[in-house]
PDB file of N, CA and C in Angstrom:
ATOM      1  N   UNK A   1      78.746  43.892 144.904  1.00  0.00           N
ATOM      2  CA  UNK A   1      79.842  43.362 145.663  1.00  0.00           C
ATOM      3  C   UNK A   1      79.514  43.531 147.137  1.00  0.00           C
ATOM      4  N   UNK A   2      79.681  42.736 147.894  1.00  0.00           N
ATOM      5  CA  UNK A   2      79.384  42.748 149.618  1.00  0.00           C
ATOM      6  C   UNK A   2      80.886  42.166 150.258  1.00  0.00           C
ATOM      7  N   UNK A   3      80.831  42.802 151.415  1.00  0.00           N
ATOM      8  CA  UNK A   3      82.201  42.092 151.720  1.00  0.00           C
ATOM      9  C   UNK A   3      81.166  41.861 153.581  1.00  0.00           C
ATOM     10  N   UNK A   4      82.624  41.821 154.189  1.00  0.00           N
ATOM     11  CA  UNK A   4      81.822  41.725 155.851  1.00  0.00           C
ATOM     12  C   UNK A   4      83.056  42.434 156.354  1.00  0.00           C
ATOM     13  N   UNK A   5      82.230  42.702 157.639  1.00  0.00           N
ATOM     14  CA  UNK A   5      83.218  43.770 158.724  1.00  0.00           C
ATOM     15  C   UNK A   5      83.847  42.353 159.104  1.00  0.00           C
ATOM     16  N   UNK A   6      84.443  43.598 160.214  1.00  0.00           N
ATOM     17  CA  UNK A   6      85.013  42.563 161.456  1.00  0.00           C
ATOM     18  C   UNK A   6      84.367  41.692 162.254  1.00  0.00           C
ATOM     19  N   UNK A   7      82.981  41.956 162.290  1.00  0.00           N
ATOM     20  CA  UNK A   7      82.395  41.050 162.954  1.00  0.00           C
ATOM     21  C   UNK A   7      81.109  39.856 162.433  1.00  0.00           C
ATOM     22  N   UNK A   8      81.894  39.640 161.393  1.00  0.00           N
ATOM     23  CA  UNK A   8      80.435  38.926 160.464  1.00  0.00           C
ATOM     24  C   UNK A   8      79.810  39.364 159.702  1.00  0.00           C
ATOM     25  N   UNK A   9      79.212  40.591 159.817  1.00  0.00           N
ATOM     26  CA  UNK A   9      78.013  41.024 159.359  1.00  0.00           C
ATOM     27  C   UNK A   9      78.418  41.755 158.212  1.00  0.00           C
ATOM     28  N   UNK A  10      77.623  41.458 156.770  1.00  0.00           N
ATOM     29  CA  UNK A  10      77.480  41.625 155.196  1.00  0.00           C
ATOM     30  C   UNK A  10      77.205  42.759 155.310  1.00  0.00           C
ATOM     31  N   UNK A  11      77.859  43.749 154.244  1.00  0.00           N
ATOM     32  CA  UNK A  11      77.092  45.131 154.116  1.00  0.00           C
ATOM     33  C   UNK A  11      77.504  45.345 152.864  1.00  0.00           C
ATOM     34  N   UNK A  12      77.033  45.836 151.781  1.00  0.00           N
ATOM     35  CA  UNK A  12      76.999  46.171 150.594  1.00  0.00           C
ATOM     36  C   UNK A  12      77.383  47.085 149.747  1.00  0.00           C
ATOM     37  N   UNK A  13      78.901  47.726 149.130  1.00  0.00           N
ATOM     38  CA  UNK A  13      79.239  48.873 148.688  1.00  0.00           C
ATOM     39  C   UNK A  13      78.856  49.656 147.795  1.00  0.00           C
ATOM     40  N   UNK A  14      78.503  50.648 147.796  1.00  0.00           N
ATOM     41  CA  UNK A  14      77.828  51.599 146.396  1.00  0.00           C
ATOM     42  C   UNK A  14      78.610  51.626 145.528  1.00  0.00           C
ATOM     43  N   UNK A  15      78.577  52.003 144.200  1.00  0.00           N
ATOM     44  CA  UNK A  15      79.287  52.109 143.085  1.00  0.00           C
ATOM     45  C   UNK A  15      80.977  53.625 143.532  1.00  0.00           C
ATOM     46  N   UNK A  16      80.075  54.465 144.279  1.00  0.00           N
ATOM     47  CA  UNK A  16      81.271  55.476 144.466  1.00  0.00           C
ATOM     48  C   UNK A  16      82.354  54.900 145.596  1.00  0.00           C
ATOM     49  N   UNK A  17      81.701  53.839 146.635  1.00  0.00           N
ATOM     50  CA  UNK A  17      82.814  53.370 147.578  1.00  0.00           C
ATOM     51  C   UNK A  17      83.560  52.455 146.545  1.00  0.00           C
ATOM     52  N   UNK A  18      82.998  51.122 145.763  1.00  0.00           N
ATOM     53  CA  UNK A  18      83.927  50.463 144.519  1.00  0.00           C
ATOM     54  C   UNK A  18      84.796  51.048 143.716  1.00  0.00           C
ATOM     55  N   UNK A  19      84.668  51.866 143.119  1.00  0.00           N
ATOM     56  CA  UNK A  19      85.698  53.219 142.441  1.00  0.00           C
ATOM     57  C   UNK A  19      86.458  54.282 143.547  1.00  0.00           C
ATOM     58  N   UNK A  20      86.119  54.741 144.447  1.00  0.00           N
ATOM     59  CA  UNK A  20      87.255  55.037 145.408  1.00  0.00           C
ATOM     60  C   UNK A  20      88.076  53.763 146.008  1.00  0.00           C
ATOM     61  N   UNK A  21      87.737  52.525 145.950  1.00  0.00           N
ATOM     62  CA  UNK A  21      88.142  51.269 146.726  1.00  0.00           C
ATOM     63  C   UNK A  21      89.604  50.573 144.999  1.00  0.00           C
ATOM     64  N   UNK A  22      88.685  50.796 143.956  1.00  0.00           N
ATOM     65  CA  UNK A  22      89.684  50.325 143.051  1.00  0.00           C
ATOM     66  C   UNK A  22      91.148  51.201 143.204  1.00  0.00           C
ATOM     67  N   UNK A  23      90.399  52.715 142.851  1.00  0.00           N
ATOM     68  CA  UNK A  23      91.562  54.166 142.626  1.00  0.00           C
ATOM     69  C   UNK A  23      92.399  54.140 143.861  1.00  0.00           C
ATOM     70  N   UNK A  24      91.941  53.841 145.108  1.00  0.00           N
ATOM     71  CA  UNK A  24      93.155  54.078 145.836  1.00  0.00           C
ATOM     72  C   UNK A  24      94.444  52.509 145.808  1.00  0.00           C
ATOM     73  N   UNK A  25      93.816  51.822 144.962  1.00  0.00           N
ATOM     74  CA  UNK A  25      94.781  50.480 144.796  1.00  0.00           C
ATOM     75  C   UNK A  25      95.917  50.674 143.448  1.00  0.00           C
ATOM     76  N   UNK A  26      95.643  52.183 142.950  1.00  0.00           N
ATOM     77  CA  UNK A  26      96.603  52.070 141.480  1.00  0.00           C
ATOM     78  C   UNK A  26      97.696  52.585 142.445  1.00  0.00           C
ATOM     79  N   UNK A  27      99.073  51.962 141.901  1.00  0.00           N
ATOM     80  CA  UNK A  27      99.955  51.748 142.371  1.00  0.00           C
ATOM     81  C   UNK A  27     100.622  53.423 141.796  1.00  0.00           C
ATOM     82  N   UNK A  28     101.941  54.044 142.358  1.00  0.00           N
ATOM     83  CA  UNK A  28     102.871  55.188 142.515  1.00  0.00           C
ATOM     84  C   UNK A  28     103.161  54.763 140.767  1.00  0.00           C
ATOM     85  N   UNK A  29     103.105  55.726 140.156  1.00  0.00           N
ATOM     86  CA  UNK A  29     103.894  55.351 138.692  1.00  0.00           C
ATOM     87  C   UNK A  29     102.691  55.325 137.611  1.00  0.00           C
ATOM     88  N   UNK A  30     101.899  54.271 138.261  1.00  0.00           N
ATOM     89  CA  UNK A  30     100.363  53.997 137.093  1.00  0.00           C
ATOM     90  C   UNK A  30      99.496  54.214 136.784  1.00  0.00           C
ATOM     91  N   UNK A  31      98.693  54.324 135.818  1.00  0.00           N
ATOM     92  CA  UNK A  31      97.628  55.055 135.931  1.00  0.00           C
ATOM     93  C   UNK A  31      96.721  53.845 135.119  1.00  0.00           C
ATOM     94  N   UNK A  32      95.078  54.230 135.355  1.00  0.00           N
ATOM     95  CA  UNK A  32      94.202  53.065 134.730  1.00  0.00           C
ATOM     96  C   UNK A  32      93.400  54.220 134.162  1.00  0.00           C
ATOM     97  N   UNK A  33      92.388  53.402 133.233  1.00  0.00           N
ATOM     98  CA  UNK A  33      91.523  54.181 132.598  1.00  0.00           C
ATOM     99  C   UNK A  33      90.307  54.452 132.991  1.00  0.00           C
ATOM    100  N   UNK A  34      89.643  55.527 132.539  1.00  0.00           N
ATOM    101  CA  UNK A  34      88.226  55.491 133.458  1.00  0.00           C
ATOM    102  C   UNK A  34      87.348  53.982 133.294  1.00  0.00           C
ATOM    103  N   UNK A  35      87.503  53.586 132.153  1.00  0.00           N
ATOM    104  CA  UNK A  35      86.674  52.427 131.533  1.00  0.00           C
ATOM    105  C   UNK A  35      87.581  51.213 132.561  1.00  0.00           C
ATOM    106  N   UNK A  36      88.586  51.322 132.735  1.00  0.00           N
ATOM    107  CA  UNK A  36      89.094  50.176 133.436  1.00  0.00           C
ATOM    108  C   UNK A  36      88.630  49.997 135.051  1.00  0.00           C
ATOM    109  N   UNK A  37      88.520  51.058 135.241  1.00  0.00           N
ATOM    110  CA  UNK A  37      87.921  51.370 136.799  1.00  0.00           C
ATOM    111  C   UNK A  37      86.665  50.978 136.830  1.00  0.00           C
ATOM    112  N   UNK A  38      86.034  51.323 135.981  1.00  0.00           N
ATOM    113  CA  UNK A  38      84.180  51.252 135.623  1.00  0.00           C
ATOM    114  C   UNK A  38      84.406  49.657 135.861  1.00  0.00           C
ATOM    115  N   UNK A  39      84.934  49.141 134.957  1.00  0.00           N
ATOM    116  CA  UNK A  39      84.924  47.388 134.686  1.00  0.00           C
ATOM    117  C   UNK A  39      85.169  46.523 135.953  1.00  0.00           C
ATOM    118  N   UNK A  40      85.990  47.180 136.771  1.00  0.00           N
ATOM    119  CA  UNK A  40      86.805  46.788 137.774  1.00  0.00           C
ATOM    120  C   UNK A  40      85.854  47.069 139.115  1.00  0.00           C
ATOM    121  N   UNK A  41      85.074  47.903 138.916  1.00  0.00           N
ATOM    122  CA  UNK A  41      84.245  48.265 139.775  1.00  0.00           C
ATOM    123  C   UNK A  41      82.500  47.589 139.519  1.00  0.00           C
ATOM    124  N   UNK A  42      82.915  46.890 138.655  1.00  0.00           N
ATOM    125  CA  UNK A  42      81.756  46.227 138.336  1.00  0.00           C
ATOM    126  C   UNK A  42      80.898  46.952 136.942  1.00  0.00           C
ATOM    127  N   UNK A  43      80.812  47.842 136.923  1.00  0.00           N
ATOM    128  CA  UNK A  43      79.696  48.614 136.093  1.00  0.00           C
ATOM    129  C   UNK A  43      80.514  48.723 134.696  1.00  0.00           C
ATOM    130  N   UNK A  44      80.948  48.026 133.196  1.00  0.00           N
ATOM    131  CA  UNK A  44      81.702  48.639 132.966  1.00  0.00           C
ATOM    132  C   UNK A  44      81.828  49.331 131.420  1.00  0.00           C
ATOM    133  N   UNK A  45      80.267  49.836 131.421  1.00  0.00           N
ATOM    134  CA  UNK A  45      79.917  50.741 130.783  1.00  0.00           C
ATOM    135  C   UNK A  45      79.616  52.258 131.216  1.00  0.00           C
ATOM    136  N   UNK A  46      80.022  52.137 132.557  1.00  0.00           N
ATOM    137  CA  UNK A  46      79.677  53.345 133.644  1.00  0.00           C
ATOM    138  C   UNK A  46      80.879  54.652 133.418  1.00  0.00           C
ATOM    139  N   UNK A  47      82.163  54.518 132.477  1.00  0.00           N
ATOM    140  CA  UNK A  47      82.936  54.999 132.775  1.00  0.00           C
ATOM    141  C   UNK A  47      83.144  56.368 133.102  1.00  0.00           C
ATOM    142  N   UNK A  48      81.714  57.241 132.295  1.00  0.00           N
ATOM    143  CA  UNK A  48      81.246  58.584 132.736  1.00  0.00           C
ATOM    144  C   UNK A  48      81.185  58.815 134.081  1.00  0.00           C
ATOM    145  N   UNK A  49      80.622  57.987 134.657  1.00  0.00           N
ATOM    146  CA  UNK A  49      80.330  57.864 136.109  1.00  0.00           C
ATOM    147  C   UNK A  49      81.273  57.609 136.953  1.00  0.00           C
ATOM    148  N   UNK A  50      82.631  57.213 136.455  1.00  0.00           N
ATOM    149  CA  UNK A  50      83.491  57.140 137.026  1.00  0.00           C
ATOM    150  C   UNK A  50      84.328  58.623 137.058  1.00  0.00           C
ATOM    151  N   UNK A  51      83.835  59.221 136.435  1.00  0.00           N
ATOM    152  CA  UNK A  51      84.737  60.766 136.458  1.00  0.00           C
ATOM    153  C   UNK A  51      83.910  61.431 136.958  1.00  0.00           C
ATOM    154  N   UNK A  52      82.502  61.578 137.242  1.00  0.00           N
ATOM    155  CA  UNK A  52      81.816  61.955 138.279  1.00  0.00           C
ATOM    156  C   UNK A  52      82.067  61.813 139.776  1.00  0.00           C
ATOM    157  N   UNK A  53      82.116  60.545 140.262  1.00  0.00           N
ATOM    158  CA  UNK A  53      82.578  60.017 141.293  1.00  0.00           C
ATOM    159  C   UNK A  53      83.958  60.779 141.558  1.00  0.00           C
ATOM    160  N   UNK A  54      84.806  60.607 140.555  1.00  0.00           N
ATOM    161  CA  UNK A  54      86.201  61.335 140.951  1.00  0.00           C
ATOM    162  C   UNK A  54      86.451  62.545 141.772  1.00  0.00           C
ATOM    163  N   UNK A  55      85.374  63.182 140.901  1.00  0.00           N
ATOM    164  CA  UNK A  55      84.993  64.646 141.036  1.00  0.00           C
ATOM    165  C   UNK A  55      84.796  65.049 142.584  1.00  0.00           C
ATOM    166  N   UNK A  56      84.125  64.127 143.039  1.00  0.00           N
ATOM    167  CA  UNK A  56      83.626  64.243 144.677  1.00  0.00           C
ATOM    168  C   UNK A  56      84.673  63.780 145.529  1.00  0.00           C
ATOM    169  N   UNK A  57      85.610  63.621 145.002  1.00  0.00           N
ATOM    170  CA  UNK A  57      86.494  62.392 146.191  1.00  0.00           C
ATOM    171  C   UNK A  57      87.208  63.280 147.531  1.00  0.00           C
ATOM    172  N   UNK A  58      86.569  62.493 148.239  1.00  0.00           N
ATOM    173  CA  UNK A  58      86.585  63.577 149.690  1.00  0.00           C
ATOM    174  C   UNK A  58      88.278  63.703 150.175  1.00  0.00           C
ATOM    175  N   UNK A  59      89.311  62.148 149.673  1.00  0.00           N
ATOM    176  CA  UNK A  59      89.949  61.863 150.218  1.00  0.00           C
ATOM    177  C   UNK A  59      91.401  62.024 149.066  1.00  0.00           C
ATOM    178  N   UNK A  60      91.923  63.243 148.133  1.00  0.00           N
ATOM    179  CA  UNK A  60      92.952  62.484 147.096  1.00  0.00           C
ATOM    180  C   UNK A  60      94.353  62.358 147.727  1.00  0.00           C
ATOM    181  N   UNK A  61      94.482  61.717 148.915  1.00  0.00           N
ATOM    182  CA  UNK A  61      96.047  61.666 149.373  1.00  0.00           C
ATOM    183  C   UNK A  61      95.525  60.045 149.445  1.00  0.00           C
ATOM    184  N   UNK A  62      94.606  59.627 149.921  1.00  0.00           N
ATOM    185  CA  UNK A  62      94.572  58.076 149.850  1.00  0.00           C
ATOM    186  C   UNK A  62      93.651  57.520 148.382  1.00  0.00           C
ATOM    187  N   UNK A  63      92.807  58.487 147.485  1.00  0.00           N
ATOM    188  CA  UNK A  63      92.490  58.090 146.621  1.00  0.00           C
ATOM    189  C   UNK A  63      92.608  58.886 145.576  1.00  0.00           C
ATOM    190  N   UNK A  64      94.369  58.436 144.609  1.00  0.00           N
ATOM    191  CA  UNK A  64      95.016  59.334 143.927  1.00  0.00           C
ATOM    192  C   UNK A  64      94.473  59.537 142.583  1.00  0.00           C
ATOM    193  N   UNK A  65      92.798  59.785 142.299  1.00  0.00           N
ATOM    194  CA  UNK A  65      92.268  60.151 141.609  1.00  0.00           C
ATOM    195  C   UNK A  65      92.995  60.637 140.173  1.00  0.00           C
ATOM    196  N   UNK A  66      94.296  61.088 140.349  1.00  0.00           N
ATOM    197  CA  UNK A  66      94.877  62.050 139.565  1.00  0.00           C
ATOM    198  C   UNK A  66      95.389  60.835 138.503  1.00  0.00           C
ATOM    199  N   UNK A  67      95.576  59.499 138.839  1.00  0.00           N
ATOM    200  CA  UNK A  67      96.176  58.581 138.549  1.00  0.00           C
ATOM    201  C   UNK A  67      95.200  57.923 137.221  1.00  0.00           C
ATOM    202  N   UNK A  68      93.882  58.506 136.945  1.00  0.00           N
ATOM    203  CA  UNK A  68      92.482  57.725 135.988  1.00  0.00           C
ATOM    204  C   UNK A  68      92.701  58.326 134.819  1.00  0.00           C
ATOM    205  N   UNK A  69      92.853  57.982 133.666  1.00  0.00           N
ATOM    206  CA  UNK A  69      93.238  58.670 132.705  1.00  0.00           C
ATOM    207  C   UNK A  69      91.855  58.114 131.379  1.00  0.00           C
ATOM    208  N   UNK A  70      92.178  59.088 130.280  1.00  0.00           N
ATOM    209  CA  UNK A  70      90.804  58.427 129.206  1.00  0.00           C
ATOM    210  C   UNK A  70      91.586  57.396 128.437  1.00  0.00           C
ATOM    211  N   UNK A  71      90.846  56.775 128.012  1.00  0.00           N
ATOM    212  CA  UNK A  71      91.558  55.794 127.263  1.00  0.00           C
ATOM    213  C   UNK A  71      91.672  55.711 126.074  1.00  0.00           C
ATOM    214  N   UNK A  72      91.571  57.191 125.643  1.00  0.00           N
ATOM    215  CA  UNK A  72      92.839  57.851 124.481  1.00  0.00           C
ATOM    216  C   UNK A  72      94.217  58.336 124.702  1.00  0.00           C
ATOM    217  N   UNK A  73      94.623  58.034 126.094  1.00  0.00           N
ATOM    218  CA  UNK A  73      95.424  58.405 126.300  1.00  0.00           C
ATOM    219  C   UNK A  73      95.783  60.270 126.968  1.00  0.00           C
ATOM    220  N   UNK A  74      94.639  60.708 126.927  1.00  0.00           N
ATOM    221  CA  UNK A  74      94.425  62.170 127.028  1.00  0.00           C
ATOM    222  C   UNK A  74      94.621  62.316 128.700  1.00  0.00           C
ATOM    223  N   UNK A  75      94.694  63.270 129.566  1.00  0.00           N
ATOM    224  CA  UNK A  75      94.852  63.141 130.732  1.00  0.00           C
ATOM    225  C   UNK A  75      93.440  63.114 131.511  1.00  0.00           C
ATOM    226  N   UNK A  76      92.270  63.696 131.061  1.00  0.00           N
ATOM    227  CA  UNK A  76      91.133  63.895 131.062  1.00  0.00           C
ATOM    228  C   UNK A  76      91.299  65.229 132.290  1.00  0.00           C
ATOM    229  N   UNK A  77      89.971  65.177 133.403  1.00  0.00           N
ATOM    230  CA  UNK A  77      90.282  66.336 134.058  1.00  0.00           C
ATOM    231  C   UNK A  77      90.868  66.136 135.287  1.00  0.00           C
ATOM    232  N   UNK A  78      90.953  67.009 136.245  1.00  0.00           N
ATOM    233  CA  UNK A  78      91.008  67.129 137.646  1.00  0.00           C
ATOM    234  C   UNK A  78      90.661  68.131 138.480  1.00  0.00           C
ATOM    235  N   UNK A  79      89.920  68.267 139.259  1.00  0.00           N
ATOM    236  CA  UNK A  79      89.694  68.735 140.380  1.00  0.00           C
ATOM    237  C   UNK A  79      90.418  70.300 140.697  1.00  0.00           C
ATOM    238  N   UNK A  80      91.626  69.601 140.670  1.00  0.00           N
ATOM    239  CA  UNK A  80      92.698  70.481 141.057  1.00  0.00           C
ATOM    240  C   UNK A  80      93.220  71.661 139.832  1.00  0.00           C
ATOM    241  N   UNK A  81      92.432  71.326 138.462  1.00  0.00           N
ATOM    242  CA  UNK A  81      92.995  71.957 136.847  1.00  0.00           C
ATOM    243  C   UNK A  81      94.182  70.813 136.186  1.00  0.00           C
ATOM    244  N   UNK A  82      94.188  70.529 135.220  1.00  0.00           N
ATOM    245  CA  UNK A  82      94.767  69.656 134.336  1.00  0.00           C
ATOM    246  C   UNK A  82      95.895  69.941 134.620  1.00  0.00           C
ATOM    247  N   UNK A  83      96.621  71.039 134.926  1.00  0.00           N
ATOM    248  CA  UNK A  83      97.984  71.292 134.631  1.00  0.00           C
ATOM    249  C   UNK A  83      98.405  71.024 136.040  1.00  0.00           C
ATOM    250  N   UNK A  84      97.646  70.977 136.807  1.00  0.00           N
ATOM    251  CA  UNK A  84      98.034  69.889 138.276  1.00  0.00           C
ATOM    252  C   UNK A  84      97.947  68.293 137.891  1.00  0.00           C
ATOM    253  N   UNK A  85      97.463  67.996 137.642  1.00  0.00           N
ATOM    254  CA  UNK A  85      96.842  66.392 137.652  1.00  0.00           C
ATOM    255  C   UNK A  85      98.010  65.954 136.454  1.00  0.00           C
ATOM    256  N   UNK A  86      98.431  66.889 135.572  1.00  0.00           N
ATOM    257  CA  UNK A  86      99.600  66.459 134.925  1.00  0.00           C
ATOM    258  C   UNK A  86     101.102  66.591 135.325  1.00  0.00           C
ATOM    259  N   UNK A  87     101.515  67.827 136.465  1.00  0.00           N
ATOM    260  CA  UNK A  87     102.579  68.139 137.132  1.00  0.00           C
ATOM    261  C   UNK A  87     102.435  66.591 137.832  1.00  0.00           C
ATOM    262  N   UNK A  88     101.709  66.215 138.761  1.00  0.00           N
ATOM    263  CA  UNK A  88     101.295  65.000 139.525  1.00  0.00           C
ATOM    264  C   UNK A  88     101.810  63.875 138.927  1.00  0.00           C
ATOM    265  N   UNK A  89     101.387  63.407 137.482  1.00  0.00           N
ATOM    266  CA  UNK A  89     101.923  62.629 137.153  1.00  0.00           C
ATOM    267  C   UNK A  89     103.357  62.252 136.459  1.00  0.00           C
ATOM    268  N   UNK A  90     103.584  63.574 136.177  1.00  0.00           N
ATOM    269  CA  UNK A  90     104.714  63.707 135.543  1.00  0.00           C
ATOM    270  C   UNK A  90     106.139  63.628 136.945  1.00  0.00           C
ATOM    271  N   UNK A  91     105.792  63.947 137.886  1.00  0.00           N
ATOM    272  CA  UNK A  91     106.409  63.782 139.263  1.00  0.00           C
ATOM    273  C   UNK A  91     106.210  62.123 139.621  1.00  0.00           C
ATOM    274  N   UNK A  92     105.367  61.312 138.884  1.00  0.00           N
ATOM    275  CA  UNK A  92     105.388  59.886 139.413  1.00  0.00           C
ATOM    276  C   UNK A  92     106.492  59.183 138.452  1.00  0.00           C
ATOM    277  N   UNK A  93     106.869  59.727 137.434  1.00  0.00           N
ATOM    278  CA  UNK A  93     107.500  59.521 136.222  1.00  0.00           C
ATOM    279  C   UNK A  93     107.052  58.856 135.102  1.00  0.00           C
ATOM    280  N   UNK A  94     105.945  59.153 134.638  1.00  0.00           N
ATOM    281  CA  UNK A  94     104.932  59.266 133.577  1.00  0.00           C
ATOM    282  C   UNK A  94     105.173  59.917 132.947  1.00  0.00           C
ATOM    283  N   UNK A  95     105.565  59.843 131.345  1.00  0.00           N
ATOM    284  CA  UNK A  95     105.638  60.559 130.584  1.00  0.00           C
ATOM    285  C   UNK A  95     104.674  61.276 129.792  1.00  0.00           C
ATOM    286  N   UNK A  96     104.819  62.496 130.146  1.00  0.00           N
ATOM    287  CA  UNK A  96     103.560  63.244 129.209  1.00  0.00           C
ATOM    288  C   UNK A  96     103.939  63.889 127.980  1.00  0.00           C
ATOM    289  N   UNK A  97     102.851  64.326 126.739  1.00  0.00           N
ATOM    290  CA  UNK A  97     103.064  64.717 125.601  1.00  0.00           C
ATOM    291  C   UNK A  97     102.197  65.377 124.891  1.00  0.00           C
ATOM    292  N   UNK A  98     101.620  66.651 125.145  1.00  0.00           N
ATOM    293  CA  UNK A  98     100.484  67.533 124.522  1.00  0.00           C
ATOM    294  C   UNK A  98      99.402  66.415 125.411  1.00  0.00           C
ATOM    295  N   UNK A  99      99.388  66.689 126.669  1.00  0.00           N
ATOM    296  CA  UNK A  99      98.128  66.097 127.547  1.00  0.00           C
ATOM    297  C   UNK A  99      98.205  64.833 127.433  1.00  0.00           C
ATOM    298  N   UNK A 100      98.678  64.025 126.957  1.00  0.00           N
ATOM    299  CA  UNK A 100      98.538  62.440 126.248  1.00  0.00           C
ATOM    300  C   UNK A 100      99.628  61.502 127.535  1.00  0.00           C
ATOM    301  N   UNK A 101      99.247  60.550 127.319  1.00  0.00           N
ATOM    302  CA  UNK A 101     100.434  59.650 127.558  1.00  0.00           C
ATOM    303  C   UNK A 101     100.026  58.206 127.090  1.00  0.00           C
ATOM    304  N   UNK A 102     101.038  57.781 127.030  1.00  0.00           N
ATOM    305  CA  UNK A 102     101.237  56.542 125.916  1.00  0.00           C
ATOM    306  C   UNK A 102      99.868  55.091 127.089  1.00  0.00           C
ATOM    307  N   UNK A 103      99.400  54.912 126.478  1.00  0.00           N
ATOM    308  CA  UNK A 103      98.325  53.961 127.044  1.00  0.00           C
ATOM    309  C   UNK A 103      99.103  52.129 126.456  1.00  0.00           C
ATOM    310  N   UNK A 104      99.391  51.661 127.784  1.00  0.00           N
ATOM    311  CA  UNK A 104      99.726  50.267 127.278  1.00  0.00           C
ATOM    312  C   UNK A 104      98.936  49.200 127.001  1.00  0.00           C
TER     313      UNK A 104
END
């Protein structure tokens, strides 16, 4: 994927700027899956790599990381310990259930 600055000129995003660029677009309330991010980010068999990437995220007030879930529905991890990344969502009004939440 390439986009351009402000002034013309093409420059080319790495896979970790595409997955911080998707994650900070999930909306207050929602959450996507790692595999959906992977896909969305182009790669989308990468989804391991998408919880790697997570892992590093310099920025989680603009990239709400906490929001990527597995797509069993499980909460997977966080940074911060699971029982944050689930207080987090459960404060967006996400319903949680033994780590799970209902995947639509």
């Amino acid at each position: 994927m390439s986009t351009a600055d402000g002034f013309g000129r093409i420059y080319y995003m790495t896979f970790a700027q595409k997955v911080f660029q998707v994650v900070s677009k999930i909306p207050h309330g929602k959450v996507m899956t790692y595999a959906a991010v992977a896909k969305a980010a182009g790669r989308p068999r990468a989804y391991r790599a998408v919880g790697n990437v997570l892992n590093k995220n310099p920025r989680p007030i603009e990239i709400p990381c906490h929001r990527v879930v597995k797509s069993d529905g499980k909460v997977g991890g966080y940074v911060g310990g699971i029982y944050k990344k689930v207080r987090l969502l459960q404060q967006e009004g996400i319903p949680i259930y033994n780590n799970r939440i209902a995947i639509t």
